[in-house]
Structures are given as structure tokens and as C-alpha cells.
Protein backbone atom coordinates (compact mmCIF):
# COMPACT_ATOMS: atom_id res chain seq x y z
CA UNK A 1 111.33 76.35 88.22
CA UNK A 2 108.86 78.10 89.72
CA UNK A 3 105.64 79.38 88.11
CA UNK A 4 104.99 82.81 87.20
CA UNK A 5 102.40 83.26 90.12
CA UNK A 6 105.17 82.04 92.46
CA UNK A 7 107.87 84.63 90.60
CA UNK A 8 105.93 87.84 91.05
CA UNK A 9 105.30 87.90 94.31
CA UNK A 10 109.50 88.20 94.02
CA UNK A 11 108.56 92.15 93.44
CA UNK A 12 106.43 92.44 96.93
CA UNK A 13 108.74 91.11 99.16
CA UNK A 14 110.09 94.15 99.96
CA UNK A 15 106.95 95.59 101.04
CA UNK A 16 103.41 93.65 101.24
CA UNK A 17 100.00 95.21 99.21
CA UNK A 18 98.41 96.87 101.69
CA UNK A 19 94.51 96.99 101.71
CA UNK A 20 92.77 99.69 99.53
CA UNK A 21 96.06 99.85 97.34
CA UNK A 22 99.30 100.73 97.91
CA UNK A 23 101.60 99.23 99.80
CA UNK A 24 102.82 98.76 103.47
CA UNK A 25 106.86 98.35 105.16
CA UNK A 26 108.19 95.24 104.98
CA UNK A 27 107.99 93.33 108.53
CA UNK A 28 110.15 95.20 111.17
CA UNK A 29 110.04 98.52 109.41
CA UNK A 30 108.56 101.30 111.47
CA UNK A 31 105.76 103.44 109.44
CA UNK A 32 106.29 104.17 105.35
CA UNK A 33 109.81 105.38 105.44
CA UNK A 34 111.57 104.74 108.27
CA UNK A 35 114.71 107.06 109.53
CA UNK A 36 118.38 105.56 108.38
CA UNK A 37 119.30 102.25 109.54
CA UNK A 38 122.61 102.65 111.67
CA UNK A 39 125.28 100.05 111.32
CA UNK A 40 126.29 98.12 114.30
CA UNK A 41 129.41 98.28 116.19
CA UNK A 42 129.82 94.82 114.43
CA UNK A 43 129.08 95.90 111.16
CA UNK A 44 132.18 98.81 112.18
CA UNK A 45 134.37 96.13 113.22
CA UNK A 46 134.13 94.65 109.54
CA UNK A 47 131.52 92.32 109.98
CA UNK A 48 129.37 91.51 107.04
CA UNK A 49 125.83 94.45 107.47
CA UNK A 50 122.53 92.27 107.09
CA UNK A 51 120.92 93.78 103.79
CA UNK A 52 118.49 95.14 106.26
CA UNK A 53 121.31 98.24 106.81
CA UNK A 54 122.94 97.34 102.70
CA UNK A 55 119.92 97.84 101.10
CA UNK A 56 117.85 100.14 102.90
CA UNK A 57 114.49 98.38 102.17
CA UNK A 58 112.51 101.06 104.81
CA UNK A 59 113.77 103.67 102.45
CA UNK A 60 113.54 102.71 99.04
CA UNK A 61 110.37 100.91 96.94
CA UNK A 62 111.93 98.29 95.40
CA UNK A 63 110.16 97.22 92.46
CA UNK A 64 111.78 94.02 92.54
CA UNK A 65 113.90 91.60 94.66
CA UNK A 66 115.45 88.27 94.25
CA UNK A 67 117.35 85.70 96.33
CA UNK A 68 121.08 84.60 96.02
CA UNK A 69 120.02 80.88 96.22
CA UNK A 70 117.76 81.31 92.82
CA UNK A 71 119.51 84.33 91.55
CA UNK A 72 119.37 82.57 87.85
CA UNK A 73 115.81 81.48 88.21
CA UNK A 74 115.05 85.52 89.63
CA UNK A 75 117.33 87.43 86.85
CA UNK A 76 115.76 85.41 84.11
CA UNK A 77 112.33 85.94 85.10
CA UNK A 78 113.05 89.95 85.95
CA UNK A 79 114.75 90.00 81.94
CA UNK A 80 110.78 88.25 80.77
CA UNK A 81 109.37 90.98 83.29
CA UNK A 82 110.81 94.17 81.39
CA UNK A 83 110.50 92.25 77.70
CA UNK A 84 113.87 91.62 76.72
CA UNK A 85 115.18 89.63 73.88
CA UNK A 86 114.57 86.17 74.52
CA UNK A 87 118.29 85.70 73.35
CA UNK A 88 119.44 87.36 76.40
CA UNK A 89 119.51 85.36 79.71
CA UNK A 90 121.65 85.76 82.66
CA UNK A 91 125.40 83.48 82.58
CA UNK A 92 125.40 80.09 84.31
CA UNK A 93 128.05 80.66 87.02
CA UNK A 94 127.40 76.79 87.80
CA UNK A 95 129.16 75.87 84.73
CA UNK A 96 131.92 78.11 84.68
CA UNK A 97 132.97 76.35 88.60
CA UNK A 98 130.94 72.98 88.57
CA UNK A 99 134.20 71.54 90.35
CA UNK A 100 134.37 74.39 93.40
CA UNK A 101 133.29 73.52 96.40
CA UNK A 102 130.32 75.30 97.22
CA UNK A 103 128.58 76.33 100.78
CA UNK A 104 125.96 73.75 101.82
CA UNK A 105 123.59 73.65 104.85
CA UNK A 106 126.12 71.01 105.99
CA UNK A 107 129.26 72.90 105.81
CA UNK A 108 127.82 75.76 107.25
CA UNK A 109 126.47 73.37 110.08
CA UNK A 110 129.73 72.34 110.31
CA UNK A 111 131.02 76.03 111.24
CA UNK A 112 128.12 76.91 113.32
CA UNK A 113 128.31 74.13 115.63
CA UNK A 114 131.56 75.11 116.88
CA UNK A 115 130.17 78.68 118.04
CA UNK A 116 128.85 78.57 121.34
CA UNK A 117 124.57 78.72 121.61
CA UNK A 118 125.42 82.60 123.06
CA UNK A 119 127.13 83.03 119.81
CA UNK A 120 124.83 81.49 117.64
CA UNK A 121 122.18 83.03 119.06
CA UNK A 122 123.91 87.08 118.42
CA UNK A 123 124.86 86.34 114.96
CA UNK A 124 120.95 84.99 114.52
CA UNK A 125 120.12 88.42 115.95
CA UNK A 126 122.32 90.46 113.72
CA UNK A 127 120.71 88.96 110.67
CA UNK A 128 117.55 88.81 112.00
CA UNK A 129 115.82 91.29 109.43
CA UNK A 130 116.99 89.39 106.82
CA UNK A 131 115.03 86.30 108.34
CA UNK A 132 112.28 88.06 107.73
CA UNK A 133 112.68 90.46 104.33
CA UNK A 134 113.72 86.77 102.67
CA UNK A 135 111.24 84.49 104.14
CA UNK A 136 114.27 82.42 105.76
CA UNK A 137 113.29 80.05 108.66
CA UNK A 138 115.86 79.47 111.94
CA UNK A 139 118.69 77.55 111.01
CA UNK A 140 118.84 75.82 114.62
CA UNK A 141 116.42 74.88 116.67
CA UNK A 142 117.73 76.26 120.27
CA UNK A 143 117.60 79.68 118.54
CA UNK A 144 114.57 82.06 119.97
């Protein structure tokens, strides 16, 4: 678990303090608000949009923001951010499918290695944004 210095930075990640107050775009955002994200022609041809076009991060100040991988972790610490009943926690979806399979760096490994390092290196592209709004490092080595 991490400790409550570690958790509220979960509110800037959107966009960083800026000096003097106030705060500045999140990395790869152009000025305060930037003009609408456009979906790709991938995005069109039903592949998944990086939150960098779902969420709009240029356009909105987002008090807070939290990661899938410690979604429990971020949810519980938002419900001690806003005061709620200490009775009140967010579900334990682990529990509920402990036997499912689940998507590990392995299996996903597993699927990227049979994409060529062209094809790797688009899809690393597409999410690119997301690399950076969520503090996620390269997940191969031959990517630039």
C-alpha cells in the first residue's frame, strides 16, 4: 500500500504544479487547453482510443486520477480523500474471479512477440500519451 504522500500526487498526474501556483498541461499537451484531440483512422477502424483522445486530459482539470493496475488501492484512498464513511470501500473484484485467468506481463509478451518490431513499434506510438499521462515505461527494449 502506498503512503499517503505517494497517493496524492494520484490528483496531479493529470497536470504538474506549475511554479507560482497553478498548474501546467500534462506532458505532450500544447498550452492550458489544448484544441480537441482527433481520433485516429485506427481508433475509426475500432481500435481501442489511448485515454489521451477518451479522456480529454488537455481539456478538462481533473482533480483526480487513478490507475487500472491499483484501481482498489486509488478508489479507496479517493473515498478517505472526500471523507466518506469508513464502512464504505470499493468491492474486491479479485475475489469475486480469483480462478480467471488474468493478463500478465507474460501473456501479453506472449502476444506481442508475434507482431512484427514495425508493428510493435505503431501500436507503442498510438499509446504513446498514455506512456506518459501514467508514468508507464517501454514495454520492449527495441522500441524508440
Amino acid at each position: 500500500m502506498r503512503s499517503q504522500g505517494q497517493q496524492a500526487e494520484k490528483g496531479s498526474r493529470g497536470q504538474q504544479p506549475a511554479p507560482g501556483g497553478g498548474r501546467q498541461p500534462a506532458p505532450g499537451c500544447r498550452g492550458g487547453r489544448a484544441g480537441r484531440l482527433v481520433p485516429s483512422a485506427a481508433a475509426a477502424e475500432g481500435t481501442v482510443p489511448d485515454s489521451s483522445r477518451l479522456c480529454s486530459p488537455c481539456l478538462i482539470d481533473y482533480d483526480f486520477v487513478g490507475k487500472f493496475e491499483s484501481m482498489e488501492d486509488d478508489a479507496n484512498f479517493f473515498l478517505s480523500l472526500i471523507r466518506a464513511p469508513r464502512n464504505l470501500t470499493f468491492p474486491r473484484f479479485k475475489d469475486r474471479h480469483s480462478q480467471e485467468a488474468r493478463t500478465t506481463t507474460r501473456i501479453a509478451r506472449q502476444y506481442f512477440s508475434q507482431l512484427s518490431a514495425l508493428q510493435r513499434q505503431r501500436t507503442y506510438d498510438f499509446y504513446y500519451m498514455d506512456y506518459l499521462m501514467f508514468n508507464y515505461s517501454k514495454p520492449f527494449a527495441d522500441l524508440y
